[in-house]
Protein backbone atom coordinates (compact mmCIF):
# COMPACT_ATOMS: atom_id res chain seq x y z
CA UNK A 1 -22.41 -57.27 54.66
CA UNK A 2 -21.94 -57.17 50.78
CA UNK A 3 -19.92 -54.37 49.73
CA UNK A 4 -21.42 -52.54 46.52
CA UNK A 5 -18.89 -50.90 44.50
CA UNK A 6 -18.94 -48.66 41.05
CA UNK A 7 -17.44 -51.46 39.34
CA UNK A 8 -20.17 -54.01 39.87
CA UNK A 9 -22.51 -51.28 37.86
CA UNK A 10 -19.96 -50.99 35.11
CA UNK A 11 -19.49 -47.54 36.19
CA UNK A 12 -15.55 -46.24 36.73
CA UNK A 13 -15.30 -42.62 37.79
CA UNK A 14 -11.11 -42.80 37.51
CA UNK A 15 -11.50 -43.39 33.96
CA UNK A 16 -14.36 -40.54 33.36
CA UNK A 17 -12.71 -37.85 35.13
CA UNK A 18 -9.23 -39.10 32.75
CA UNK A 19 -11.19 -39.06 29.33
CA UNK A 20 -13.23 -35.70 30.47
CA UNK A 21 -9.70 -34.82 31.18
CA UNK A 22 -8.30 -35.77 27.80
CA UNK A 23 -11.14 -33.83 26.14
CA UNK A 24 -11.06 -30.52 28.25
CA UNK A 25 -7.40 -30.46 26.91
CA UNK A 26 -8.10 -31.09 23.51
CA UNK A 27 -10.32 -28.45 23.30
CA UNK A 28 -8.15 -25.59 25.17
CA UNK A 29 -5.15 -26.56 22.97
CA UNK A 30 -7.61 -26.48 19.59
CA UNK A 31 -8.91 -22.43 21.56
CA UNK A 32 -5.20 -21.98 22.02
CA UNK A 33 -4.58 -22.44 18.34
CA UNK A 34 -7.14 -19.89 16.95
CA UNK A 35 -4.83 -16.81 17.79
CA UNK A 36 -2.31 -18.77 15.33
CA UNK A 37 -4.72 -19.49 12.57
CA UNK A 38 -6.33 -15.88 12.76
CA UNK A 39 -2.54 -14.00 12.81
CA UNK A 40 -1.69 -16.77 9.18
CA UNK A 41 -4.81 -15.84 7.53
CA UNK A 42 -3.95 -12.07 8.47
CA UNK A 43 -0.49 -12.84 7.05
CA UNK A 44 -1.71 -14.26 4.09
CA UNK A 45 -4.47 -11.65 2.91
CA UNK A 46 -2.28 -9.06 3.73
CA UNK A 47 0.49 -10.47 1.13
CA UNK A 48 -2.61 -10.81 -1.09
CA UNK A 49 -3.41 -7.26 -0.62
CA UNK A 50 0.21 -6.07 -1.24
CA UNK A 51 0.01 -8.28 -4.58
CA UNK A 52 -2.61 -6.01 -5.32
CA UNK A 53 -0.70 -2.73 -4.93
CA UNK A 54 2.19 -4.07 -6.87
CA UNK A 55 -0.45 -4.45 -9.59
CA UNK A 56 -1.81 -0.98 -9.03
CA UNK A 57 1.93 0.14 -9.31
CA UNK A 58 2.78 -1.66 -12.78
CA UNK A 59 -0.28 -0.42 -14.21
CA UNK A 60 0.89 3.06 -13.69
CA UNK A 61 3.92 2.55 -14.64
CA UNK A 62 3.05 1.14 -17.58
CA UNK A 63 0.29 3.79 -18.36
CA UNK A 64 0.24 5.65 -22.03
CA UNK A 65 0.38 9.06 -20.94
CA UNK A 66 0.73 11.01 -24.65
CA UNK A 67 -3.08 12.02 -24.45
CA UNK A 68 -4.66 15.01 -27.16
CA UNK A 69 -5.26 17.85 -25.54
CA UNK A 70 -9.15 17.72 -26.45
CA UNK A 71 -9.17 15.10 -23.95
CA UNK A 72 -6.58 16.86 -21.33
CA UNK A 73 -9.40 20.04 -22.03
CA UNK A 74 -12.69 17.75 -21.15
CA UNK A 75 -11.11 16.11 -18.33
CA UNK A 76 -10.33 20.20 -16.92
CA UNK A 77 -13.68 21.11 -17.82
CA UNK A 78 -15.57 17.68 -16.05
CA UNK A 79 -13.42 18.70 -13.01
CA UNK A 80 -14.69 22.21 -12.72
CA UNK A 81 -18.19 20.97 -13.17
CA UNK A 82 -17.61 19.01 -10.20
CA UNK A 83 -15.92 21.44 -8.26
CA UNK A 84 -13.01 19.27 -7.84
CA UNK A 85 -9.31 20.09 -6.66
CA UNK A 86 -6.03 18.83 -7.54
CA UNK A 87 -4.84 17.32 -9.89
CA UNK A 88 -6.22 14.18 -11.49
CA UNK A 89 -4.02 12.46 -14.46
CA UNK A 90 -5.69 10.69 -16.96
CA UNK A 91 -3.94 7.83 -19.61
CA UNK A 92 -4.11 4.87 -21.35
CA UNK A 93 -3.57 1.02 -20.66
CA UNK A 94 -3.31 -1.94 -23.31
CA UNK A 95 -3.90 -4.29 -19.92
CA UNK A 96 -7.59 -3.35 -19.16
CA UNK A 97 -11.52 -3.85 -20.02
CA UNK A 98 -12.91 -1.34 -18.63
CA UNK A 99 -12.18 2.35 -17.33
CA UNK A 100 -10.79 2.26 -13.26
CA UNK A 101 -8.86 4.56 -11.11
CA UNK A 102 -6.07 4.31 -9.47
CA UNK A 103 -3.78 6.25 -6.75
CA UNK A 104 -4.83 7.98 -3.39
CA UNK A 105 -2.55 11.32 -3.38
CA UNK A 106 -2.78 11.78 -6.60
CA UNK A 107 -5.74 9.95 -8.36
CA UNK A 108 -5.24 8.39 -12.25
CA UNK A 109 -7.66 7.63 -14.45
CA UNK A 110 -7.05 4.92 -16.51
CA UNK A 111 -8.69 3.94 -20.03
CA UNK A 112 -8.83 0.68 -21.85
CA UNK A 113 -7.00 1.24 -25.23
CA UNK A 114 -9.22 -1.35 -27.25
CA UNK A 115 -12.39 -0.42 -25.55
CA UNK A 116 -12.02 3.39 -25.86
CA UNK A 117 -11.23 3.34 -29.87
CA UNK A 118 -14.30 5.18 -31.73
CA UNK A 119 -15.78 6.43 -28.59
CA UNK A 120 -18.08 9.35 -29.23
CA UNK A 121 -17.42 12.58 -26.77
CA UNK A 122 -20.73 12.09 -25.11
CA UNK A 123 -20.00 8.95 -23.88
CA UNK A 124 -16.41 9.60 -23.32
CA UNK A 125 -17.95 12.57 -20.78
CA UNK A 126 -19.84 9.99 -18.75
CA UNK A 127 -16.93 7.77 -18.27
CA UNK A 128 -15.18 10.74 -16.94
CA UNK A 129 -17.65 11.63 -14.87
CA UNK A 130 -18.12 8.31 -13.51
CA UNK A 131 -13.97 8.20 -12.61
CA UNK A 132 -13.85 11.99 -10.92
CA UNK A 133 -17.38 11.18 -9.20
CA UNK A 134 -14.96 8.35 -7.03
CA UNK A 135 -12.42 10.71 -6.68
CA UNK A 136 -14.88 13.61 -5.53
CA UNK A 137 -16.23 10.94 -2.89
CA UNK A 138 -12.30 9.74 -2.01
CA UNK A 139 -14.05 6.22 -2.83
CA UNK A 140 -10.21 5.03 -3.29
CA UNK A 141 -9.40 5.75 0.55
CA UNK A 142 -12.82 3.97 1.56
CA UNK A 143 -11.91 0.89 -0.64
CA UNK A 144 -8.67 0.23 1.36
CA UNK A 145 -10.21 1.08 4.66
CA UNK A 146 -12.74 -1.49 3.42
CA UNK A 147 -9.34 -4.03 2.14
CA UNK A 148 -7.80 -3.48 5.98
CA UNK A 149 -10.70 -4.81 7.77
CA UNK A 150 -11.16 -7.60 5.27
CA UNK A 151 -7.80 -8.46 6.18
CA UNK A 152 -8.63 -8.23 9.72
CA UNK A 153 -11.70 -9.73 10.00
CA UNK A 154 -11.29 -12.05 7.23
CA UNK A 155 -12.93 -15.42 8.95
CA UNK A 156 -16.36 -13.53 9.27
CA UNK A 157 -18.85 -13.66 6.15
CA UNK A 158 -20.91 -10.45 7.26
CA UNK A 159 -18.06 -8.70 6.99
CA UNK A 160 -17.71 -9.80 3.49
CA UNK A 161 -21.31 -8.99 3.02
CA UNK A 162 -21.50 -5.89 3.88
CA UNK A 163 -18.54 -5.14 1.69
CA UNK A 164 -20.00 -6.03 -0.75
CA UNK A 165 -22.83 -4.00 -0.28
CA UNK A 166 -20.79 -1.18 0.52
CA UNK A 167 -18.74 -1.16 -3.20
CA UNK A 168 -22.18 -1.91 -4.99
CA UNK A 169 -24.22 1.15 -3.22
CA UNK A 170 -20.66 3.22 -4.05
CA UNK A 171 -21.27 2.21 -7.69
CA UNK A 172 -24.87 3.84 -7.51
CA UNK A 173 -24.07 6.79 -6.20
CA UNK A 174 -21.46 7.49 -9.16
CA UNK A 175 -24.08 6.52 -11.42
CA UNK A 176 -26.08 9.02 -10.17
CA UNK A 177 -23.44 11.63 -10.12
CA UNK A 178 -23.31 10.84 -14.08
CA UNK A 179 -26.88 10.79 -14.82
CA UNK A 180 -27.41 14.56 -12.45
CA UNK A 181 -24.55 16.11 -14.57
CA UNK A 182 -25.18 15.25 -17.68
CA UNK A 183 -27.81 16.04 -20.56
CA UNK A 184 -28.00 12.79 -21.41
CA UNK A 185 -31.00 10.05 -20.84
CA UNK A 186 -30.37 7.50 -18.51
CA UNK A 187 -30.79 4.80 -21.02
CA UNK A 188 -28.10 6.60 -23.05
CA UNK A 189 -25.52 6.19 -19.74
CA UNK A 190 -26.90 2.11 -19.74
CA UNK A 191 -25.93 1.81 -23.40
CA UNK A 192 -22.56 3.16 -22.57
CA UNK A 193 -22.41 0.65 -20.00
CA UNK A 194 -23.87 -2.30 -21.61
CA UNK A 195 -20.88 -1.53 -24.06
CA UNK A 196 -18.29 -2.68 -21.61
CA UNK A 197 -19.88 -5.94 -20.76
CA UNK A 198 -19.20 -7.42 -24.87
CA UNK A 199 -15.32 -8.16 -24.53
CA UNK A 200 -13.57 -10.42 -26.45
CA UNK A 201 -11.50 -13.29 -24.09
CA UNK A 202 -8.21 -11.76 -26.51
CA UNK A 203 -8.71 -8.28 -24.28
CA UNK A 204 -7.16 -9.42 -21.43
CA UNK A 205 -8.59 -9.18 -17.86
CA UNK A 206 -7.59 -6.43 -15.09
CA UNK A 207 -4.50 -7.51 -13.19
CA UNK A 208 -4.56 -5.08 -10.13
CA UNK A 209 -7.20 -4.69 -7.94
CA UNK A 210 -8.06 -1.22 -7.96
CA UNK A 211 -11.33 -0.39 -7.44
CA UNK A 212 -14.10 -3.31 -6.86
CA UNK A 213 -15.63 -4.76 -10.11
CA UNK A 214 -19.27 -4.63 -9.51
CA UNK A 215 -21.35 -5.82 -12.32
CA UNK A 216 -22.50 -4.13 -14.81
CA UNK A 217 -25.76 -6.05 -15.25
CA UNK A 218 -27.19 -4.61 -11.95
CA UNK A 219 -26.07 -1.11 -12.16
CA UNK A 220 -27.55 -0.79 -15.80
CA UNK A 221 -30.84 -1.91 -14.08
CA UNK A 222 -30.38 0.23 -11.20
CA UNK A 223 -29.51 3.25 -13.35
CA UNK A 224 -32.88 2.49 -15.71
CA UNK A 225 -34.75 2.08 -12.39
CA UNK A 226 -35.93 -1.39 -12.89
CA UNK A 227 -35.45 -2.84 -9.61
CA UNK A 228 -34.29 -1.32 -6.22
CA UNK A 229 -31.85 -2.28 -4.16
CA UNK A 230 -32.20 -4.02 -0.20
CA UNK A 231 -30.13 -5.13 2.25
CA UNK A 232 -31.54 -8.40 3.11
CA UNK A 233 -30.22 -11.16 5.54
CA UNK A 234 -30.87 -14.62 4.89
CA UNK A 235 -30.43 -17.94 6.50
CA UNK A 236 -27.14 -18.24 4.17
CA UNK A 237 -25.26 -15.44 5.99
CA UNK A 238 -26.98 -15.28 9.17
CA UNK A 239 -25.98 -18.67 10.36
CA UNK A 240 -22.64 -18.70 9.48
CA UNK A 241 -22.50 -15.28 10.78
CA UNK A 242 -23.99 -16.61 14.46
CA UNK A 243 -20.58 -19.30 13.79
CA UNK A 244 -18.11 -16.98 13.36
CA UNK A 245 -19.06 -14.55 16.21
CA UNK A 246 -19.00 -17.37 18.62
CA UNK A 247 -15.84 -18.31 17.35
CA UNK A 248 -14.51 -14.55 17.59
CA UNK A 249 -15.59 -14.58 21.47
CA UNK A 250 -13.76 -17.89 21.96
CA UNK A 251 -10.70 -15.86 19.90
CA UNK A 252 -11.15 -13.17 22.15
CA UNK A 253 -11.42 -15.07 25.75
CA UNK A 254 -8.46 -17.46 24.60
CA UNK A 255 -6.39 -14.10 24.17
CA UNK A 256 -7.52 -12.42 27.32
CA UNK A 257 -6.52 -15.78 29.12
């Protein structure tokens, strides 16, 4: 009797077993390696983020502290207003744009030299107010809560998202802080800010990361009530989102293995 055998049908089960083999291995080795890759981009963001405080650190250092006691008497006065202890320092820097603050224990306000020259008490109050309104809210501590599970999480783009979100809806609260406790018109708090957004290239730009640049475009519309803001998901962040989290189980089953 003829003897039928795999080979006839050009069919070799020796050599499909070897290259589904080949493959399984190639794939547990490349699940193997994700614990690696996720611990170097921890490593590197978290050298990024201590870049950052270095920054923070110069700038204080660095900080004009001689201030006129008008401005020592204001900053008292904004404090009380908004019932806020401890002490808050206040100076200038030749290496900023635009107003930030700085420090957790003890909070700094910092003040752009070339942008603050001329600057009429009523919108030198708002600015204030803006500053202490983050350091009523301890907005620094959230923002390196936020920086730690960036640093963490760093492969996933919701977290990035949301973020974002988060530091942009932080920025609206303090500009509604400004706008409850002052006398001023809101379009009088946009001016101030539309004032920050015309510098010159020769200004320099911030060189720490201190608290998140949001722009200034959106939160003069926000303040003047043209638009409102949503949290919307769209195909641009929800399918690389889907991505990542099946790559974060596969992170998470490769450790557990």
């Amino acid at each position: 009797a003829p003897q039928i055998t795999n080979s006839s049908a050009g069919i070799s089960p020796a050599s499909d077993v070897g290259n589904g083999g080949r493959d399984a291995d190639i794939g547990l080795k490349i699940i193997r390696l994700l614990p690696l890759g996720w611990l170097a981009g921890i490593a590197l963001y978290s050298a990024a983020l201590m870049m950052g405080a270095v920054g923070v650190a110069r700038l204080r250092q660095g900080a004009i502290r001689d201030v006129s006691d008008e401005l020592l008497e204001q900053l008292a006065d904004l404090k009380e207003r908004l019932v806020i202890a401890g002490d808050v320092l206040i100076g200038y820097s030749d290496r900023l744009v635009r107003p930030v603050l700085i420090g957790l224990t003890r909070p700094m306000i910092l003040l752009p030299i070339s942008a603050m020259a001329g600057v009429p008490r009523e919108q030198l109050e708002m600015i204030l107010l803006h500053e202490l309104a983050h350091v009523r809210r301890r907005d620094n501590w959230v923002n390196l809560a936020q920086r730690a599970i960036e640093v963490v999480l760093f492969f996933h783009p919701a977290v990035w998202s949301i973020s974002e979100w988060i530091r942009l809806d932080r920025e609206y609260c303090c500009d509604d802080v400004v706008v409850k406790h002052t006398s001023n018109e809101r379009e009088d708090y946009a001016r101030t800010l539309a004032s920050f957004m015309i510098q010159s290239p020769q200004q320099g730009q911030l060189l720490a990361s201190a608290m998140a640049q949001t722009p200034l475009l959106g939160r003069i519309r926000n303040i003047l009530k043209q638009k409102d803001q949503t949290m919307k998901m769209t195909h641009k962040t929800i399918i690389p989102a889907i991505v990542c989290f099946a790559a974060l189980n596969l992170l998470g089953f490769s450790v557990s293995q």
